[in-house]
N, C-alpha and C. Protein backbone atom coordinates (compact mmCIF):
# COMPACT_ATOMS: atom_id res chain seq x y z
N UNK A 1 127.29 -52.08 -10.96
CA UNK A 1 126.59 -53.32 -10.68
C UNK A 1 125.91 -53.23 -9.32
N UNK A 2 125.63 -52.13 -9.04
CA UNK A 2 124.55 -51.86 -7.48
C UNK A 2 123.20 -53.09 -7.48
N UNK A 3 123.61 -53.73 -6.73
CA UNK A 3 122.58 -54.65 -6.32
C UNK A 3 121.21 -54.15 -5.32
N UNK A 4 121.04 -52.81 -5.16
CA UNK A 4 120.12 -52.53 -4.18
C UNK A 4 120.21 -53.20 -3.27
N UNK A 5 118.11 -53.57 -3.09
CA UNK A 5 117.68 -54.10 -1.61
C UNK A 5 117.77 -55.46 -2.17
N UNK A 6 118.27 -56.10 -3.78
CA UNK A 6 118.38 -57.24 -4.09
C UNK A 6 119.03 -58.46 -3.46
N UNK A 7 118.94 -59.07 -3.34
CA UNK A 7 119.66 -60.74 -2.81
C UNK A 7 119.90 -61.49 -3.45
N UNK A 8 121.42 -62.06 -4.15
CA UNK A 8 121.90 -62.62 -4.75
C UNK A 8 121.77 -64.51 -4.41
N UNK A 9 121.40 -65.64 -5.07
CA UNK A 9 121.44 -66.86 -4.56
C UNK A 9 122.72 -66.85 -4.59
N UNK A 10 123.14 -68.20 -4.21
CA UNK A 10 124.75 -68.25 -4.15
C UNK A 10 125.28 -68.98 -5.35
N UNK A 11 124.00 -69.42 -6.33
CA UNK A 11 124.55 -70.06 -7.78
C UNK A 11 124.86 -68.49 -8.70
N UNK A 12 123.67 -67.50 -8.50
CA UNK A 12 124.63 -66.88 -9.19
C UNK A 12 125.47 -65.71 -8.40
N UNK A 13 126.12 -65.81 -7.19
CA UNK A 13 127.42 -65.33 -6.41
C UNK A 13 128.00 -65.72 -7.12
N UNK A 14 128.48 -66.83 -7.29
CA UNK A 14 129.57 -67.86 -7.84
C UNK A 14 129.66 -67.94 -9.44
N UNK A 15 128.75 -67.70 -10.20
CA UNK A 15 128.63 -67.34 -11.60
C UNK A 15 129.61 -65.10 -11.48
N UNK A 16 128.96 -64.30 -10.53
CA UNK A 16 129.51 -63.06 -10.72
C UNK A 16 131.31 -62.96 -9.98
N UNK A 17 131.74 -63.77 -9.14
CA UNK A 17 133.10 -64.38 -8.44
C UNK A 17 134.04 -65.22 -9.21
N UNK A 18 133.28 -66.27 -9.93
CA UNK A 18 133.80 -67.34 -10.37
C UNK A 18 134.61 -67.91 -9.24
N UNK A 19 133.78 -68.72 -8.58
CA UNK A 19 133.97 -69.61 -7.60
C UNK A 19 133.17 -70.33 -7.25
N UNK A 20 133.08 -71.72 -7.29
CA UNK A 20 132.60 -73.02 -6.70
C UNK A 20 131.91 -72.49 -5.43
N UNK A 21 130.61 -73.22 -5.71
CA UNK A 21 130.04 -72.62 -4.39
C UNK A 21 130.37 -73.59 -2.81
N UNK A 22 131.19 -74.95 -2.63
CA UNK A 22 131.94 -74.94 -2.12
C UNK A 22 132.55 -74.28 -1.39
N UNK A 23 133.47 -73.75 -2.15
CA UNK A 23 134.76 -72.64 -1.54
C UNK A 23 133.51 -71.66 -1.00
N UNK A 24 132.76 -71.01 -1.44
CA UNK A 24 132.09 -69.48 -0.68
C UNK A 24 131.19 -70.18 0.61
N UNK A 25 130.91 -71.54 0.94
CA UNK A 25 130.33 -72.20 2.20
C UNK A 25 131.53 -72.03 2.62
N UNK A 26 132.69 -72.66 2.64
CA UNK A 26 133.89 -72.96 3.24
C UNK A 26 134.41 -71.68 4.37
N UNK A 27 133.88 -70.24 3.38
CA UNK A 27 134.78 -69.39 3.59
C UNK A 27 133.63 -69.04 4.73
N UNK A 28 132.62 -69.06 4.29
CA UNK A 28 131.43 -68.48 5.72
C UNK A 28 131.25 -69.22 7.10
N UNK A 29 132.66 -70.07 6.79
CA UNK A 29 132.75 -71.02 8.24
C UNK A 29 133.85 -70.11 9.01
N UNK A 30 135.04 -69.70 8.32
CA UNK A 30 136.25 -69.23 8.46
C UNK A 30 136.09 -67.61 8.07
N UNK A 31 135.57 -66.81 7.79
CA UNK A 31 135.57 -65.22 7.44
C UNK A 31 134.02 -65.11 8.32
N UNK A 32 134.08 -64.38 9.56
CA UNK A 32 132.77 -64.47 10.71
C UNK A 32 132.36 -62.97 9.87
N UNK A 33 133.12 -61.95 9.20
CA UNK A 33 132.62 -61.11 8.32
C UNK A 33 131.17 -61.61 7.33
N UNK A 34 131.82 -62.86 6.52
CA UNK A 34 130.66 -63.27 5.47
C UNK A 34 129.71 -64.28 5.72
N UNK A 35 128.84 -63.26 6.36
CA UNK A 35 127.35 -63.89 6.80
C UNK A 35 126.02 -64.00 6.01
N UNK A 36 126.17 -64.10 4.73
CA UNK A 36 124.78 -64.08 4.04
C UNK A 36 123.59 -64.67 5.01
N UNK A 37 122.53 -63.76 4.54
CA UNK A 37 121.33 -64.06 5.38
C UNK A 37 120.57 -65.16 4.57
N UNK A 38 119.74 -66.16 5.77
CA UNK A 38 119.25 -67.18 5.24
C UNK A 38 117.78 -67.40 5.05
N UNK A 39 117.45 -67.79 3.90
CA UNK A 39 115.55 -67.51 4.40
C UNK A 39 115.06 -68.51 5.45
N UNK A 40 113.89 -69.27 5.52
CA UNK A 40 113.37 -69.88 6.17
C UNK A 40 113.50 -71.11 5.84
N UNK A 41 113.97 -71.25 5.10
CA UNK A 41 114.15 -72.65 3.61
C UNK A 41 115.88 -72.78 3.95
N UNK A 42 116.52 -71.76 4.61
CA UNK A 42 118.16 -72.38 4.37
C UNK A 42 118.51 -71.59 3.56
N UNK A 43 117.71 -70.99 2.06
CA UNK A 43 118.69 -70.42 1.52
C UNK A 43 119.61 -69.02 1.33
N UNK A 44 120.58 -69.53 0.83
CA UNK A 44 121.30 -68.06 1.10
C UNK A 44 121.34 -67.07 0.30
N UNK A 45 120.81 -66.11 0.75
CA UNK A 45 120.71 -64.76 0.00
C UNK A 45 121.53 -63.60 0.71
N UNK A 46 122.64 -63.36 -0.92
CA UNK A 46 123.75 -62.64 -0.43
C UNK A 46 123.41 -61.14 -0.83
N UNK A 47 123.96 -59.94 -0.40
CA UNK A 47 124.02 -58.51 -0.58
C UNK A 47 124.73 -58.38 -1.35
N UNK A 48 125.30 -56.82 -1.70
CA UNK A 48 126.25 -56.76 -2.41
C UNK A 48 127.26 -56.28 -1.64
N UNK A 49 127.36 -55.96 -0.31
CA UNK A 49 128.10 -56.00 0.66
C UNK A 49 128.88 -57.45 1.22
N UNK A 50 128.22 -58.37 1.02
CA UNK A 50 128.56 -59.84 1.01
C UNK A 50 129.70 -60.08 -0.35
N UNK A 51 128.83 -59.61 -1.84
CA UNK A 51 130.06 -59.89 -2.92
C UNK A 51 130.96 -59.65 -2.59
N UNK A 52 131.06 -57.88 -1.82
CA UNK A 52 132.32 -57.11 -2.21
C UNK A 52 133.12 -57.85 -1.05
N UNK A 53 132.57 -58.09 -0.05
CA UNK A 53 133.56 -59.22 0.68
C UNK A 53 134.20 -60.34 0.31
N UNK A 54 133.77 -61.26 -0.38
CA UNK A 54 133.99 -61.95 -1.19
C UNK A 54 135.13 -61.97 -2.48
N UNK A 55 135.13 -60.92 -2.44
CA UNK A 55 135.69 -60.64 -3.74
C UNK A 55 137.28 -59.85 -3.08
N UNK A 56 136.64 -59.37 -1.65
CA UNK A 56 138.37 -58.91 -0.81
C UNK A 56 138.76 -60.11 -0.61
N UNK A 57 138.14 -60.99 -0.05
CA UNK A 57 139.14 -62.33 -0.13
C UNK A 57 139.64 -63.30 -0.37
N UNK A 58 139.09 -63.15 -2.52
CA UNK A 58 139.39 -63.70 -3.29
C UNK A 58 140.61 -62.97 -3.60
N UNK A 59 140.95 -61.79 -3.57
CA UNK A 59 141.93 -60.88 -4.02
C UNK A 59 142.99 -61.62 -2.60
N UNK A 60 142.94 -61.46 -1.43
CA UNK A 60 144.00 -62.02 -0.69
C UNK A 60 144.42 -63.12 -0.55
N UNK A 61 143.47 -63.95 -1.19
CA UNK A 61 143.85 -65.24 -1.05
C UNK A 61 144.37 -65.85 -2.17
N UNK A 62 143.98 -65.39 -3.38
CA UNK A 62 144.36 -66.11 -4.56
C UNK A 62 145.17 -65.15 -5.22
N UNK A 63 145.34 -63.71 -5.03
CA UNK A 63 146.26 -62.64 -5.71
C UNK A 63 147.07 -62.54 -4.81
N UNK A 64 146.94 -62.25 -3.78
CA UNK A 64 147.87 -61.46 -2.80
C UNK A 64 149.13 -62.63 -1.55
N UNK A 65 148.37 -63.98 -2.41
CA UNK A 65 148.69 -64.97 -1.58
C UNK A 65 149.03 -65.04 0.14
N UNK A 66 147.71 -64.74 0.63
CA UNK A 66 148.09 -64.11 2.43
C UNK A 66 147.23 -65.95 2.74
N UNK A 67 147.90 -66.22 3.89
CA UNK A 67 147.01 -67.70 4.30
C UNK A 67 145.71 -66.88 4.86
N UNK A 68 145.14 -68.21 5.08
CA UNK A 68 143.26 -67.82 5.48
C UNK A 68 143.76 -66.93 7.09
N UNK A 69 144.73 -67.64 7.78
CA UNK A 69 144.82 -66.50 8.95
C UNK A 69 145.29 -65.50 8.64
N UNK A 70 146.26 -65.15 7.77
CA UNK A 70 146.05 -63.89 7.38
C UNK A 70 145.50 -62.88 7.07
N UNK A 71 144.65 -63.50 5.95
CA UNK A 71 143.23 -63.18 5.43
C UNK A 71 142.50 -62.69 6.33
N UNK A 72 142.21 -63.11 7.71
CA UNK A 72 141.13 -62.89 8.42
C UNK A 72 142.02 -61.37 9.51
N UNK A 73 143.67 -61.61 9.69
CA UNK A 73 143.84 -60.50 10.28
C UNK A 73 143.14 -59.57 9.63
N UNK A 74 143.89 -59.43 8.18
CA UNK A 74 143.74 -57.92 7.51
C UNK A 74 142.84 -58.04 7.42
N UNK A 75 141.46 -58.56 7.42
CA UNK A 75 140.42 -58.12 7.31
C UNK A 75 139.68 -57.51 8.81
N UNK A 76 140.06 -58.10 9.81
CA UNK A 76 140.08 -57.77 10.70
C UNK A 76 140.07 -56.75 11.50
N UNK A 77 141.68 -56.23 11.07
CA UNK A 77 142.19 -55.04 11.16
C UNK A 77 141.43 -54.09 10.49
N UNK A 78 141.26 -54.27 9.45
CA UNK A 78 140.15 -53.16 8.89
C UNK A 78 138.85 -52.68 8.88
N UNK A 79 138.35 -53.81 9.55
CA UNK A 79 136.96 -53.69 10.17
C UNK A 79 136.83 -53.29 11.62
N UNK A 80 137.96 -53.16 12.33
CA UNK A 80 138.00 -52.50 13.62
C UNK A 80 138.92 -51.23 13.27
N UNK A 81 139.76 -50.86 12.18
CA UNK A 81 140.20 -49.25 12.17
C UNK A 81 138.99 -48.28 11.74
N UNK A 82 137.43 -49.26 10.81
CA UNK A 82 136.87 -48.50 10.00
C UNK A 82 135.80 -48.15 11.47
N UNK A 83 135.46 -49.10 12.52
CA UNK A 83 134.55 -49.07 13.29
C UNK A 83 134.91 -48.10 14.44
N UNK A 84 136.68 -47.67 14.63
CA UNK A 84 137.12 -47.18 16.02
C UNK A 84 137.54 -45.81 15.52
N UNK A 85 138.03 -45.69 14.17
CA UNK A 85 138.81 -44.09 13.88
C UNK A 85 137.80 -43.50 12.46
N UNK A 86 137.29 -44.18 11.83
CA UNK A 86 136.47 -43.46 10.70
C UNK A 86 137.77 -43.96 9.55
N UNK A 87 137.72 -43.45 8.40
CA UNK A 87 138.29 -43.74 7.49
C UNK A 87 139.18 -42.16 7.10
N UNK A 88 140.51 -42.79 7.21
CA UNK A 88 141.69 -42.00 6.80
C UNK A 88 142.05 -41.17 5.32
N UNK A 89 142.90 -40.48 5.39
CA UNK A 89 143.60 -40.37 3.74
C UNK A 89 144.07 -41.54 3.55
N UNK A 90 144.95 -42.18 4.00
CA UNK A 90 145.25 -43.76 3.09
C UNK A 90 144.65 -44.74 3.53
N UNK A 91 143.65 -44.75 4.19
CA UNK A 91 142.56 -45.82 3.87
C UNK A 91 141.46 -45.71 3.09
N UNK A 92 141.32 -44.46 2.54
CA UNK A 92 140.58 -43.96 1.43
C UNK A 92 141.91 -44.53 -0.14
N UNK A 93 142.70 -44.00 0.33
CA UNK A 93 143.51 -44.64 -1.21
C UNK A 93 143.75 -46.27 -1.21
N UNK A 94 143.80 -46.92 -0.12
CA UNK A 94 143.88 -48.39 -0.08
C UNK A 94 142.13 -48.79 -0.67
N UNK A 95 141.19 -48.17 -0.17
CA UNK A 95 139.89 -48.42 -0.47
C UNK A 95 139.95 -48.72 -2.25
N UNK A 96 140.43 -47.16 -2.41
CA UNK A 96 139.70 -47.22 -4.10
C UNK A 96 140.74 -48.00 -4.91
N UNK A 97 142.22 -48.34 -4.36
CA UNK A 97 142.66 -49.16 -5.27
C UNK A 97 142.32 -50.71 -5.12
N UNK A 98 141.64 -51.08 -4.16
CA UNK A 98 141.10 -52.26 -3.55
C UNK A 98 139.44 -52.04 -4.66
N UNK A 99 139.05 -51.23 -4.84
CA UNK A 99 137.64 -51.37 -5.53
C UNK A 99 138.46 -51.19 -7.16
N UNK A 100 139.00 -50.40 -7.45
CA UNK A 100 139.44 -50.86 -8.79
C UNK A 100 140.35 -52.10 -9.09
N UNK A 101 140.83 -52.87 -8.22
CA UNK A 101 141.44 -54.01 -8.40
C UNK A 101 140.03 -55.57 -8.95
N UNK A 102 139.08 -54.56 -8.03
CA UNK A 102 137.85 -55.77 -8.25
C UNK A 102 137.09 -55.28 -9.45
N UNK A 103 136.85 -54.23 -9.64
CA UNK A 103 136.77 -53.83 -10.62
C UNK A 103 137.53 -54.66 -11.82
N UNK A 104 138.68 -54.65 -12.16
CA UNK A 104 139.25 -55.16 -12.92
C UNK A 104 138.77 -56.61 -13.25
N UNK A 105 138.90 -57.25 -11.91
CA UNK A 105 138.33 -58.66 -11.46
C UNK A 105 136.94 -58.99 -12.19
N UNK A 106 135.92 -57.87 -12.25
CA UNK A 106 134.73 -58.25 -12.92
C UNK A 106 134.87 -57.68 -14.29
N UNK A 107 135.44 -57.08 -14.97
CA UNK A 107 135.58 -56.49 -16.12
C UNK A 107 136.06 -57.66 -17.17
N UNK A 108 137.43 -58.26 -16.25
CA UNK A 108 137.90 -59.24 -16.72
C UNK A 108 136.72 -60.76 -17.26
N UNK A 109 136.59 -61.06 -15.96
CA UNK A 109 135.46 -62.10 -15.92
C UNK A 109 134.60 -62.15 -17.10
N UNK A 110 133.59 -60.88 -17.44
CA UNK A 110 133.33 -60.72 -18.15
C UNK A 110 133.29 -60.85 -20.08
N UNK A 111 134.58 -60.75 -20.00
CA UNK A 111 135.64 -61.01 -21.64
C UNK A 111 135.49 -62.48 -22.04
């Protein structure tokens, strides 16, 4: 599902997430990670770097049950181990079971 140089609106973010677009404003107040860019008009046009964020903290928040401060450590944490040391042997295996978990997540959706 490579979205290219494409830009997702946030009606259909929330159609490929299944989530109220609500909750994905909510979260771009509280996750300083999920910044969709805005046109000139306000609206928001998301990446697919934006989904896959989205979709990590739909997995921690609603699977993994971590609170929103939680949420924002581990995400945190991982955006300053990926920016200060490069990516590990088990942050390469946390990666791909974290992309096949979402994986699943859209496969499911799908059915």
């Amino acid at each position: 599902m490579g979205l290219g140089m494409n830009k997702l609106s946030i009606g259909k973010v929330c159609e490929i997430v299944d989530l109220p677009q609500s909750v994905l404003r909510y979260w771009e107040t509280v996750f300083e990670q999920l910044n969709p860019q805005k046109s000139e008009g306000g609206t928001r046009r998301y990446s697919q770097e934006d989904v896959d964020m989205i979709l990590v903290i739909k997995e921690l928040l609603y699977k993994k049950k971590f609170t929103i401060a939680g949420a924002q450590s581990f995400i945190a944490g991982r955006t300053e181990k990926k920016s200060t040391s490069g990516i590990g042997q088990g942050e390469l295996k946390e990666i791909q079971e974290e992309l096949d978990d979402i994986l699943n997540i859209l496969t499911s959706s799908k059915e």
